[in-house]
Protein backbone atom coordinates (compact mmCIF):
# COMPACT_ATOMS: atom_id res chain seq x y z
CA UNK A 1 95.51 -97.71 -88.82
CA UNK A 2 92.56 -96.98 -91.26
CA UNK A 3 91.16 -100.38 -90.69
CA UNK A 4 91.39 -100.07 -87.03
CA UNK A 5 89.19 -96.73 -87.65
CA UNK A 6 86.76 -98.36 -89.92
CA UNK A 7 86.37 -101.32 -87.40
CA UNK A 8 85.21 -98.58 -84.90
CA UNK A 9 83.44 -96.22 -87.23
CA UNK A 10 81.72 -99.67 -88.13
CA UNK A 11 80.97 -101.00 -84.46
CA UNK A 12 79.58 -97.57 -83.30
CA UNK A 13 77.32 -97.83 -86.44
CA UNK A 14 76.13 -101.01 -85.83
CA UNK A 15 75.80 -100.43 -81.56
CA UNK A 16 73.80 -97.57 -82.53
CA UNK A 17 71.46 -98.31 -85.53
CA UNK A 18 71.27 -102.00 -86.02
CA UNK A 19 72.90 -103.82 -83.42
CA UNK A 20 71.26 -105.72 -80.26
CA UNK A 21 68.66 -103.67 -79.40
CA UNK A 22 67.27 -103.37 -75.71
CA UNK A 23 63.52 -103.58 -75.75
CA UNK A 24 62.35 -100.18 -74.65
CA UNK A 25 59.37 -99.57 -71.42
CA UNK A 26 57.36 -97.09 -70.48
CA UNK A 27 58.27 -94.24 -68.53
CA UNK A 28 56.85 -93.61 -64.84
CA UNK A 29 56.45 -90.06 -65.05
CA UNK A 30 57.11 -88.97 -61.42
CA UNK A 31 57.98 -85.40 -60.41
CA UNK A 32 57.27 -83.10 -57.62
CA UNK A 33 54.49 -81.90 -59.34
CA UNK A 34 52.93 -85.16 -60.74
CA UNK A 35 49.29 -85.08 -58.38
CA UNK A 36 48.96 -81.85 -57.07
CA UNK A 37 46.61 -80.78 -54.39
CA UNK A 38 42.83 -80.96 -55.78
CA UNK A 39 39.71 -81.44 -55.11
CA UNK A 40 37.54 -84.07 -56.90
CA UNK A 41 33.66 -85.38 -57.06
CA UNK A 42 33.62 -89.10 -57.53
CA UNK A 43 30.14 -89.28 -60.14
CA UNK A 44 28.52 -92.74 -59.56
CA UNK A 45 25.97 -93.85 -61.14
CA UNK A 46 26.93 -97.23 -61.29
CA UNK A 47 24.90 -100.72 -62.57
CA UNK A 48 24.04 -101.94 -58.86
CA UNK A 49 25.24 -101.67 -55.15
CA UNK A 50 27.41 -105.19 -56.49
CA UNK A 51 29.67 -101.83 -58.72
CA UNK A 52 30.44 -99.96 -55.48
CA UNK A 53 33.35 -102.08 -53.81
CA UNK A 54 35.28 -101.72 -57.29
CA UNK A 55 34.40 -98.18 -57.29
CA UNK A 56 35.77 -97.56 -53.81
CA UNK A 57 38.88 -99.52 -55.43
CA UNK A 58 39.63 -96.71 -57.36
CA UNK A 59 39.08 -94.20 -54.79
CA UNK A 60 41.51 -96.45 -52.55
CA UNK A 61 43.86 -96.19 -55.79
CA UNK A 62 43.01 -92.38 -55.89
CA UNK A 63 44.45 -92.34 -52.03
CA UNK A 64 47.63 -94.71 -52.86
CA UNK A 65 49.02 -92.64 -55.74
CA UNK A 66 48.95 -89.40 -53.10
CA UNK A 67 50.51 -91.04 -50.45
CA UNK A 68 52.95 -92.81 -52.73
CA UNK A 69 53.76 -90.29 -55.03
CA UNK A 70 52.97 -86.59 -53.59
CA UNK A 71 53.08 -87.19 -50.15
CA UNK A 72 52.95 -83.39 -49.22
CA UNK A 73 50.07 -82.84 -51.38
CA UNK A 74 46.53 -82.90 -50.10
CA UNK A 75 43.23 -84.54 -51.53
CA UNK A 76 39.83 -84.23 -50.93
CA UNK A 77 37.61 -86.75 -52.04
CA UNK A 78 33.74 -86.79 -51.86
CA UNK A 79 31.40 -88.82 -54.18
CA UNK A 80 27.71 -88.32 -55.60
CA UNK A 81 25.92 -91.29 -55.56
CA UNK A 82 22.75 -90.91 -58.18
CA UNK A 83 21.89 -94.32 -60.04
CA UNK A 84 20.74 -97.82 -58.90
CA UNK A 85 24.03 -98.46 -56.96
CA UNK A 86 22.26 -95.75 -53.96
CA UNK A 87 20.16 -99.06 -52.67
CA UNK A 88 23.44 -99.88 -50.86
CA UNK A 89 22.97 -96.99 -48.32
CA UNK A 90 20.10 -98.22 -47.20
CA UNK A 91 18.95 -99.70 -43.83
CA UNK A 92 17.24 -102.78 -45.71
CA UNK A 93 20.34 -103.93 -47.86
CA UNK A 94 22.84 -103.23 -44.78
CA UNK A 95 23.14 -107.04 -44.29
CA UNK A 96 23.32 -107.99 -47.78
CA UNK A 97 26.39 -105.44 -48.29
CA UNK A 98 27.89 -104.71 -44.67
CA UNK A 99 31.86 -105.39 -45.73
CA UNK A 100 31.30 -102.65 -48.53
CA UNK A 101 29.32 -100.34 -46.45
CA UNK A 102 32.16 -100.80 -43.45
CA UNK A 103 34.41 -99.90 -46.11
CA UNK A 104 32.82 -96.71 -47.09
CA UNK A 105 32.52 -96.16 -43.16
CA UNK A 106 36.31 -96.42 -42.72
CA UNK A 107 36.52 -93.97 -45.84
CA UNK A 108 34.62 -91.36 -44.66
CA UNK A 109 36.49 -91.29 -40.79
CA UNK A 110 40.06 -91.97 -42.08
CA UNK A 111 39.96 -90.11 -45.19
CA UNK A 112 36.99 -87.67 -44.46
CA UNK A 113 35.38 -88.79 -47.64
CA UNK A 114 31.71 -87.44 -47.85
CA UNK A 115 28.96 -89.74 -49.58
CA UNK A 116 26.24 -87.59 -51.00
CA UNK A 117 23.40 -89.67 -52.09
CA UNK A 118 20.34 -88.51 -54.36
CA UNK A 119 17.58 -88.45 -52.96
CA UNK A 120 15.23 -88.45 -55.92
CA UNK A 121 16.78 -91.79 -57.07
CA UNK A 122 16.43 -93.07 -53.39
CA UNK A 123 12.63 -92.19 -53.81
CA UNK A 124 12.87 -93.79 -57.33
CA UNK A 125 13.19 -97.21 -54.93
CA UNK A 126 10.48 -96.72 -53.12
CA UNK A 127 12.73 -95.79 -49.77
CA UNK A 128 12.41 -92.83 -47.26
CA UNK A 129 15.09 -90.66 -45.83
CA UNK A 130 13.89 -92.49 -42.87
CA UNK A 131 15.02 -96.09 -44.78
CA UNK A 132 18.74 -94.37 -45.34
CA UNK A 133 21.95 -95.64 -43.29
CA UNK A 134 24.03 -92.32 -41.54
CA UNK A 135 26.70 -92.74 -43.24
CA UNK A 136 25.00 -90.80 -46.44
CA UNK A 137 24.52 -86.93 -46.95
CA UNK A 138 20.81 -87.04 -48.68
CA UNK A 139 21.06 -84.39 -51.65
CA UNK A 140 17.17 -83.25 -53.53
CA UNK A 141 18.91 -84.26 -57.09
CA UNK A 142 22.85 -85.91 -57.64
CA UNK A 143 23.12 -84.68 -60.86
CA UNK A 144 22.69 -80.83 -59.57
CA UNK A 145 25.15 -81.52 -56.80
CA UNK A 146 27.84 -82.58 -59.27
CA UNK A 147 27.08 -78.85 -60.86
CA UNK A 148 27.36 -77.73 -57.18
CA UNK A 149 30.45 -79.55 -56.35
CA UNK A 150 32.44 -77.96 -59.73
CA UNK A 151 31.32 -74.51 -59.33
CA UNK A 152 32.80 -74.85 -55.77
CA UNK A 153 36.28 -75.92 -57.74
CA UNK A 154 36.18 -79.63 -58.00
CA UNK A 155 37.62 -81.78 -60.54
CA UNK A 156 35.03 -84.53 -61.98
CA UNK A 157 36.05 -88.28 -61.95
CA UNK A 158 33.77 -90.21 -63.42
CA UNK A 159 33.42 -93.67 -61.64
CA UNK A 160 33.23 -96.42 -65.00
CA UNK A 161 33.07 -99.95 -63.61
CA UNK A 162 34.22 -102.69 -65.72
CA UNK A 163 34.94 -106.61 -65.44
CA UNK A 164 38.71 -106.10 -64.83
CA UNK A 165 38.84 -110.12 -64.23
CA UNK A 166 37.20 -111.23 -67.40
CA UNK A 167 39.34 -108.71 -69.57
CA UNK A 168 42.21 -110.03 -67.09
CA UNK A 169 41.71 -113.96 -68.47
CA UNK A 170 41.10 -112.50 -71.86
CA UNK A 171 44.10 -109.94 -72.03
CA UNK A 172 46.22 -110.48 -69.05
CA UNK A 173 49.76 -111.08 -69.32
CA UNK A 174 50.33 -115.40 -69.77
CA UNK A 175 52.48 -116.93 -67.63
């Protein structure tokens, strides 16, 4: 009888301490109150108009985890647009860019996503309001609409593009 016991004693021991680990994961932390409802200011001031289609990736991402994951919560997106990226609202570069700027379109009427666009850094071109596609809310200065945008209660997300595919190659997981 005792060695029966220590056999078990001894097993549990084992099982519990030593034995054949499982390799643990992360945990998806999902609740009812995992994204709230908020309202958040997108701040770009991005490299080039070639930065905006990944930024309106993570605004797309942004959109997914709400519908996804807090379905009965509401979000309200706008962005300030106030570096070199703001060339892509304009009238000249709608050719060069149309898929991104259709995207942004589709954006703003789905989603009701507002694009406020600086109008100092516009200048800072060499462009006119004249020069500037509809789809953009001209502001006098982006960085004092951010400061606008909080006061009035939203949340900040600043937009930081990076090479996703080169880290991907670099980092990614190998097949």
């Amino acid at each position: 009888m005792f060695k029966i016991v220590v056999f078990f004693v001894m097993t549990f021991i084992y099982l519990s301490f030593g034995g054949e680990k499982k390799e643990k994961s992360a945990v998806l932390e999902i609740s009812d109150s995992t994204y709230p409802s908020v309202k958040v200011v997108y701040d770009w001031n991005l490299q080039g108009p070639e930065a905006v289609n990944q930024a309106l990736n993570y605004i797309s991402n942004h959109l997914k985890a709400y519908s996804q994951y807090s379905p009965f919560e509401e979000v309200k997106i706008v962005v300030v647009s106030h570096g070199p990226e703001v060339a892509i609202f304009t009238k000249q570069n709608y050719q060069k860019f149309k898929e991104v700027i259709e995207r942004m379109k589709s954006f703003s009427e789905g989603y009701g996503i507002k694009f406020y666009v600086c109008y100092n850094a516009i200048r800072a071109l060499g462009f006119s309001q004249e020069d500037v596609l509809p789809i953009a809310i001209l502001t006098p200065a982006g960085v004092a609409k951010l400061a606008a945008l909080e006061e009035e209660g939203y949340r900040l997300v600043p937009a930081v593009v990076h090479n996703f595919k080169a880290v991907k190659q670099k980092y990614g997981k190998k097949k």
